[in-house]
N, C-alpha and C. Protein backbone atom coordinates (compact mmCIF):
# COMPACT_ATOMS: atom_id res chain seq x y z
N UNK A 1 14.11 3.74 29.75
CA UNK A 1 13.94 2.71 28.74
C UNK A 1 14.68 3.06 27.46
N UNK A 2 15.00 4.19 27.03
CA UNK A 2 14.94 4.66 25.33
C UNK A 2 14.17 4.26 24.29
N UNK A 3 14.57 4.31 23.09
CA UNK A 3 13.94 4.41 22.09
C UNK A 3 14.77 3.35 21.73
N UNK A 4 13.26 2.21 21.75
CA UNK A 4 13.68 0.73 21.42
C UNK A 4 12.78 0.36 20.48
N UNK A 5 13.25 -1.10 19.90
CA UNK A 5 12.06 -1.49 18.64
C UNK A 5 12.21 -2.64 19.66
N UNK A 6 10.87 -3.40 19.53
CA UNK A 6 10.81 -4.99 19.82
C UNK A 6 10.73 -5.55 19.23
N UNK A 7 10.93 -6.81 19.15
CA UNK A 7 10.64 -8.38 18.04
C UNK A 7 10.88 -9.80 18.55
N UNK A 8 9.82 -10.42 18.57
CA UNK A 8 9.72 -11.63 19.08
C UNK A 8 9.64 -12.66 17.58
N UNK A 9 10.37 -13.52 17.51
CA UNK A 9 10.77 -14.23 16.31
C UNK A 9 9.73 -15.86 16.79
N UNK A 10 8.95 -16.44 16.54
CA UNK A 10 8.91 -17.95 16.58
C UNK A 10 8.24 -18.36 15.63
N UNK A 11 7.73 -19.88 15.54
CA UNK A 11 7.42 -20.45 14.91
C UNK A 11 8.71 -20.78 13.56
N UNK A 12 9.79 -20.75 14.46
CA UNK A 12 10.98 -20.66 13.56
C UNK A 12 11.22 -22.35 12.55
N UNK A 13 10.77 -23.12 13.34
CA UNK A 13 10.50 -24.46 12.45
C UNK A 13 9.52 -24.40 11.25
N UNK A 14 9.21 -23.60 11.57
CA UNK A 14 7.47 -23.21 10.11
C UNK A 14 8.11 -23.25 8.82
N UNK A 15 6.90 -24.07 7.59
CA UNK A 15 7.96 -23.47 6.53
C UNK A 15 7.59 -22.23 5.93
N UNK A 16 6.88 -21.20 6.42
CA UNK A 16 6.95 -19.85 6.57
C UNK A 16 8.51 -19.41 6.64
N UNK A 17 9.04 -19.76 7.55
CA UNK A 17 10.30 -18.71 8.61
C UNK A 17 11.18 -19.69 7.92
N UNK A 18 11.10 -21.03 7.76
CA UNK A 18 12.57 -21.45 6.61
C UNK A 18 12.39 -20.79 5.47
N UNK A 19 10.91 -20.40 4.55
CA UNK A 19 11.09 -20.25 3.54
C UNK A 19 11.92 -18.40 3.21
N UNK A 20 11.49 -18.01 4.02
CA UNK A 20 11.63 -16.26 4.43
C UNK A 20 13.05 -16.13 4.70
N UNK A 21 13.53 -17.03 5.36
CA UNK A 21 15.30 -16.87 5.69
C UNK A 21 15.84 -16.26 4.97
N UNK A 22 16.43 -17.04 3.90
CA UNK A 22 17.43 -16.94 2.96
C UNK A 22 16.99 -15.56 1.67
N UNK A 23 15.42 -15.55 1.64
CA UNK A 23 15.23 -13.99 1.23
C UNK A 23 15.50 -12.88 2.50
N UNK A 24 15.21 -13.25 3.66
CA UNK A 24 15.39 -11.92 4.34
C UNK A 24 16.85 -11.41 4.20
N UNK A 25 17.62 -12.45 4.38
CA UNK A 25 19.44 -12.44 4.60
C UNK A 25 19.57 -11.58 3.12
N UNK A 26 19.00 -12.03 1.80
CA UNK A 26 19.71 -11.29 0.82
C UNK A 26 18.77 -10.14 0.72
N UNK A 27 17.76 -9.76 1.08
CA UNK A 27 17.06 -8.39 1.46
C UNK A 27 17.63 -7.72 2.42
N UNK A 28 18.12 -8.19 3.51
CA UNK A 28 18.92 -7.47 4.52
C UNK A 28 20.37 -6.49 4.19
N UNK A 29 20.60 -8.00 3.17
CA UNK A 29 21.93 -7.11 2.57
C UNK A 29 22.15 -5.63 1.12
N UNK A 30 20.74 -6.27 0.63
CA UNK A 30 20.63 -5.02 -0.40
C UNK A 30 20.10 -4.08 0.28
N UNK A 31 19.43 -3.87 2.08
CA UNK A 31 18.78 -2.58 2.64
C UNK A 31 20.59 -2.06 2.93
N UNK A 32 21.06 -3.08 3.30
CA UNK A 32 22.64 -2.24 4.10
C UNK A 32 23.40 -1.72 2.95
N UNK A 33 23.24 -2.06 1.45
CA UNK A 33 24.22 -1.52 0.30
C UNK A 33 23.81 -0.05 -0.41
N UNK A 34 22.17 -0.04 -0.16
CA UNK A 34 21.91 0.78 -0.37
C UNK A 34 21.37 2.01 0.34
N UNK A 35 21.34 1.85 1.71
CA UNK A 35 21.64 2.34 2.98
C UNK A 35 21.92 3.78 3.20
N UNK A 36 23.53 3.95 2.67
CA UNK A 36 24.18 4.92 2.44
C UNK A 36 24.52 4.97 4.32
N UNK A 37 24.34 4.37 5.43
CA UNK A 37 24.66 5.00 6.20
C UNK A 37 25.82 3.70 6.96
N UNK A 38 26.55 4.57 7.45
CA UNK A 38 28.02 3.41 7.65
C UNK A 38 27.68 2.88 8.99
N UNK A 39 27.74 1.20 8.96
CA UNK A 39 27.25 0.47 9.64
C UNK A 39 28.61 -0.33 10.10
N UNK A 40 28.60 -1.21 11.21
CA UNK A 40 29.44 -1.84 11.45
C UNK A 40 28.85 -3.44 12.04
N UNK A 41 30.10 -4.39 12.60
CA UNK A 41 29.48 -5.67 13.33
C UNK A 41 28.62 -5.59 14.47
N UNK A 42 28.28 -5.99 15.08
CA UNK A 42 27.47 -5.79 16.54
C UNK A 42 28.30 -5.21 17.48
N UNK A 43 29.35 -5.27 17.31
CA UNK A 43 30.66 -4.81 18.35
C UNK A 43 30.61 -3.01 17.91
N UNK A 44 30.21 -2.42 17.25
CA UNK A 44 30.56 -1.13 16.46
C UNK A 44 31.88 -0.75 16.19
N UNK A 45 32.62 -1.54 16.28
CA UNK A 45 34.09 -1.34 15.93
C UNK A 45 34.43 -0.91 14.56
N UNK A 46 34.72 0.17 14.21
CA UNK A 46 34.99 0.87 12.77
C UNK A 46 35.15 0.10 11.66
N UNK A 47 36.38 -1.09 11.85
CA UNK A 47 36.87 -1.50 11.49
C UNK A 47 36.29 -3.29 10.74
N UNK A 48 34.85 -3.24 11.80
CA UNK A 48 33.91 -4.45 11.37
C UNK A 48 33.30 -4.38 10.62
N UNK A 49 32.53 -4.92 9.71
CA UNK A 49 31.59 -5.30 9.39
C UNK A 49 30.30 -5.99 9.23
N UNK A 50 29.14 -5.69 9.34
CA UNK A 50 27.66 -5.99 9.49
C UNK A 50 27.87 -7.61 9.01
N UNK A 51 27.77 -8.63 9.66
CA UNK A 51 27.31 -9.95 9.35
C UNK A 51 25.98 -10.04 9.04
N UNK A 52 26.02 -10.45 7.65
CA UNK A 52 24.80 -10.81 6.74
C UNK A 52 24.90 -11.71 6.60
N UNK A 53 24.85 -13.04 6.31
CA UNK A 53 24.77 -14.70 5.81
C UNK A 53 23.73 -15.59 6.63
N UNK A 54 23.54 -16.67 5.81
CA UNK A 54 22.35 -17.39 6.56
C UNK A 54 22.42 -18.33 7.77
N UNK A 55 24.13 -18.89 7.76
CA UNK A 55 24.37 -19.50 8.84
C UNK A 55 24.89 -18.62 9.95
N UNK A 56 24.85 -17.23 10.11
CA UNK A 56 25.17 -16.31 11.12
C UNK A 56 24.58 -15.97 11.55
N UNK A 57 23.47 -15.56 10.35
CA UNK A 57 22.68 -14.79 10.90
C UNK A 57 22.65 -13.53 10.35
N UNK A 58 22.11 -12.10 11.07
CA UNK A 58 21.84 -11.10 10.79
C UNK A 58 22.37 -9.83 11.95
N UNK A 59 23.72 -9.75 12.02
CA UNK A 59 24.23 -9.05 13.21
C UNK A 59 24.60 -7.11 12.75
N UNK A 60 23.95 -6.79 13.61
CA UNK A 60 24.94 -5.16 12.66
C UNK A 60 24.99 -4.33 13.58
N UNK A 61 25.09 -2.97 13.97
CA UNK A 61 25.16 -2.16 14.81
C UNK A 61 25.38 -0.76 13.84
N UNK A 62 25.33 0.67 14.53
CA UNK A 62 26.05 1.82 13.94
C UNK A 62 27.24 1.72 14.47
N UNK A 63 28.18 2.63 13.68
CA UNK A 63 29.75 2.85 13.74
C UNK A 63 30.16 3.51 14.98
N UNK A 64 31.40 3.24 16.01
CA UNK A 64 31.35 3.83 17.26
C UNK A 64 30.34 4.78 17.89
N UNK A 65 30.43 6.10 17.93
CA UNK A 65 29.64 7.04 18.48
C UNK A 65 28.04 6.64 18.09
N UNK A 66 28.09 6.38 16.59
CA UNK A 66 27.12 6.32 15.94
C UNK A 66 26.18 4.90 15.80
N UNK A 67 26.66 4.59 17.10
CA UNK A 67 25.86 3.04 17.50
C UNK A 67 25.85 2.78 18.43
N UNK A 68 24.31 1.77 18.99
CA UNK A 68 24.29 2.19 20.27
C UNK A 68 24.16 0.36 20.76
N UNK A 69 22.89 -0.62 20.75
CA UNK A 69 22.96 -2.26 20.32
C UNK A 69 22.58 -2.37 19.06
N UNK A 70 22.92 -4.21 19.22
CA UNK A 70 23.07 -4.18 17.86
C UNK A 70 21.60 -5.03 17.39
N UNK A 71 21.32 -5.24 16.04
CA UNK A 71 19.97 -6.06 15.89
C UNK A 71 21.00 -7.55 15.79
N UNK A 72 19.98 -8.18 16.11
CA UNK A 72 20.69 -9.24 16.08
C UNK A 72 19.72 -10.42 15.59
N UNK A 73 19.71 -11.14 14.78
CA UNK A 73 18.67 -12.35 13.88
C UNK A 73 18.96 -13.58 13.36
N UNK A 74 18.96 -14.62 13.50
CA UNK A 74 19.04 -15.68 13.29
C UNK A 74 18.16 -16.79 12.80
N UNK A 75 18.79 -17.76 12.14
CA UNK A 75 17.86 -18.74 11.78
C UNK A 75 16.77 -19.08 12.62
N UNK A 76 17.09 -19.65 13.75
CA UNK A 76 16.38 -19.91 15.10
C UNK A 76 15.42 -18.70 15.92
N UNK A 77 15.94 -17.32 15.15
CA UNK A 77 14.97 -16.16 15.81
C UNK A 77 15.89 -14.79 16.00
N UNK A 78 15.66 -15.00 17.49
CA UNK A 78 16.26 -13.83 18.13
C UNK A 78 17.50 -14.35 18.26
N UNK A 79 18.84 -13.75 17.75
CA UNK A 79 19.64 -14.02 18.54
C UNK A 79 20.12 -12.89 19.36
N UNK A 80 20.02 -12.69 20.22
CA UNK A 80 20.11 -11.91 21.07
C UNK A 80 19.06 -11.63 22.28
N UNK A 81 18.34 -10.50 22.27
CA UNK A 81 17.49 -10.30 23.40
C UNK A 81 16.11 -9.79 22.84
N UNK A 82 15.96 -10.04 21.44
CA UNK A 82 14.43 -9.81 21.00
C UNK A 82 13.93 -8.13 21.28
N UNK A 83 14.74 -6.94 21.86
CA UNK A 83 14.99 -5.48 21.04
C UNK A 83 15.88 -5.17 20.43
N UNK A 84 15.73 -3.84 20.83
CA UNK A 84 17.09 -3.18 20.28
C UNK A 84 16.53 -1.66 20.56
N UNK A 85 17.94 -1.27 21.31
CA UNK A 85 17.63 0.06 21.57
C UNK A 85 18.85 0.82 20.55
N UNK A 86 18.14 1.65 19.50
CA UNK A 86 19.03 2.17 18.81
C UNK A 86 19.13 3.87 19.04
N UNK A 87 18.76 4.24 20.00
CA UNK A 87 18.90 5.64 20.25
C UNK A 87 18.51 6.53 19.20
N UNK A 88 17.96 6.70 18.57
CA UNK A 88 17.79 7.09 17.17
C UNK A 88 18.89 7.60 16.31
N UNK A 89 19.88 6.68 16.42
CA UNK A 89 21.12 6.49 15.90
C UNK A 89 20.40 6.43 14.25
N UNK A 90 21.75 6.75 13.17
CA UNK A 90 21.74 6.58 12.16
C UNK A 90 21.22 5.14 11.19
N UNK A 91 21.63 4.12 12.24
CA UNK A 91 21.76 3.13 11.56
C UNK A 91 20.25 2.48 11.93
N UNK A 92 19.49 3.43 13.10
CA UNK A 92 18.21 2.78 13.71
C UNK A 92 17.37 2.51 11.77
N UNK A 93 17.61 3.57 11.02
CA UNK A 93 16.30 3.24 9.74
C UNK A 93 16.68 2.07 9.64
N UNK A 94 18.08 1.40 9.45
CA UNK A 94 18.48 -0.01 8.34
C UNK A 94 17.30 -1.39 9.35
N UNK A 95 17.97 -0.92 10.78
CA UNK A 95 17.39 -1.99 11.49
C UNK A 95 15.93 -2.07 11.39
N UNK A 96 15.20 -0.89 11.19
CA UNK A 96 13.88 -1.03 11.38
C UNK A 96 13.38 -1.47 10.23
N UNK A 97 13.92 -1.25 8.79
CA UNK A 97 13.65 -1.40 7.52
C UNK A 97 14.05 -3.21 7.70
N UNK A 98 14.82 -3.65 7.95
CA UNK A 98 14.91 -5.00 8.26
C UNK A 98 14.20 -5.67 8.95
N UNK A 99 13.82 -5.40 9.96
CA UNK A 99 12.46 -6.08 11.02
C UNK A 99 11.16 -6.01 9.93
N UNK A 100 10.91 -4.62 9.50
CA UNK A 100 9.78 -4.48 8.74
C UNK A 100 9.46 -5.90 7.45
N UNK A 101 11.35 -6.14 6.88
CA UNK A 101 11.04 -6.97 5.51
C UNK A 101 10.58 -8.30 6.30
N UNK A 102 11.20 -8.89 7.62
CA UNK A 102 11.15 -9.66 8.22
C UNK A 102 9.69 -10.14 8.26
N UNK A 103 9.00 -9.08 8.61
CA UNK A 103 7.20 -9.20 9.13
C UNK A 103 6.48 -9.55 7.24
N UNK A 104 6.94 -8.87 6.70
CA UNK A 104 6.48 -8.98 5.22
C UNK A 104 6.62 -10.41 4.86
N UNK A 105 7.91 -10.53 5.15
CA UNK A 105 8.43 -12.26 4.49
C UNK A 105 7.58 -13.31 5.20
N UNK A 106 7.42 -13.28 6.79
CA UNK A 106 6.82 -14.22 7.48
C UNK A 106 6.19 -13.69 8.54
N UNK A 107 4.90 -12.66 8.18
CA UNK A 107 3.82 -12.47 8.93
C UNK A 107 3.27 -12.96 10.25
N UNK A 108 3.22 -14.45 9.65
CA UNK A 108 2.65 -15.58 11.25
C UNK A 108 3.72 -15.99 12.29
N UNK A 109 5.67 -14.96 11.79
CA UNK A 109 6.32 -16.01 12.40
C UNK A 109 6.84 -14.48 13.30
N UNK A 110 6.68 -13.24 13.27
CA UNK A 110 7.24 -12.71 13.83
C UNK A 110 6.17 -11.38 14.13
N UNK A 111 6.57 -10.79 15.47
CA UNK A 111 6.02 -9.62 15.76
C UNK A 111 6.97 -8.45 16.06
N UNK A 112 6.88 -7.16 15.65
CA UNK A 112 7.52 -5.98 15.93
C UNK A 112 6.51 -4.96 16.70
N UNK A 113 7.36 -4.31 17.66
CA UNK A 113 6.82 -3.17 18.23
C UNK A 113 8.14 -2.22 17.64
N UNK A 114 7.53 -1.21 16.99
CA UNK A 114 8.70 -0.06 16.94
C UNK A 114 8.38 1.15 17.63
N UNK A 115 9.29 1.86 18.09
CA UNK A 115 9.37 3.18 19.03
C UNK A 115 8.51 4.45 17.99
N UNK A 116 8.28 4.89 18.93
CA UNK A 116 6.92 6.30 18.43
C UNK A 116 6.95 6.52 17.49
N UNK A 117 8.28 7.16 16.89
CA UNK A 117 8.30 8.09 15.98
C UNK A 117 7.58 6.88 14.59
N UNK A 118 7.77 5.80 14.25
CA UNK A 118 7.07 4.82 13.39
C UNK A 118 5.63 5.12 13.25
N UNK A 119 5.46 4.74 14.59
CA UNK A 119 3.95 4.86 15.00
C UNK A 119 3.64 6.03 14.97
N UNK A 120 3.78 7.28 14.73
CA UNK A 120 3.60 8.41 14.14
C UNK A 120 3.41 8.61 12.99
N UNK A 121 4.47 8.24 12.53
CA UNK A 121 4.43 8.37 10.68
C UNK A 121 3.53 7.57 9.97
N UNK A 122 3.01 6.21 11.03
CA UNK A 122 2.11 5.40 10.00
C UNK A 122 0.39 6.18 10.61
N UNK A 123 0.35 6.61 11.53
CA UNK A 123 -0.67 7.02 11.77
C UNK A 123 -0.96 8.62 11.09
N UNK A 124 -0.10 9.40 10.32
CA UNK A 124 -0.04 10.46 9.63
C UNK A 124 -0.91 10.15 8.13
């Protein structure tokens, strides 16, 4: 399996999850600026960059070696496959710190499972 986070996105018509959007997208982007850790598009191609915007969505990955899938988020939810296995890659904190603002912003509209080591630290 690895070391995956889950997230199931709905109630995406709510005005919960419209209202949460457009803050998560510019929360998403101040977790990746201040980050410090070099991120790329979903592709991990060096040379990409993390798509942040509201009509894209929320796409990112770590940098070649240093990335493994990518998170992937959208207006509509999941875009993608609702995990993400980040190997405990570098870039796994940004993604998880993003799911986390996600649950903050719209509580009733989304659920996360994150891999142990989370669930360790909150149970410490």
């Amino acid at each position: 399996m690895g070391y995956t986070h889950y997230y199931t996105i709905h109630n995406t018509d709510s005005v919960e999850w419209q209202t949460a959007w457009s803050q998560l997208v510019a929360d998403a982007q101040r977790i990746v600026n201040v980050s410090g850790i070099s991120l790329a598009g979903p592709g991990r191609e060096e040379h990409s960059r993390p798509i942040i915007n509201e009509e894209d969505g929320i796409m990112l990955n770590g940098v070649g070696q240093d990335g493994h899938e990518p998170l992937c988020i959208d207006k509509h939810g999941v875009a993608n496959f609702g995990f993400i296995k980040t190997a405990r890659k570098p870039y796994d904190a940004v993604a998880a710190c993003i799911l986390l603002r996600a649950w903050v912003l719209a509580p009733n509209c989304i659920e996360v499972e994150y891999g142990e080591r989370y669930i360790e630290t909150v149970r410490e």
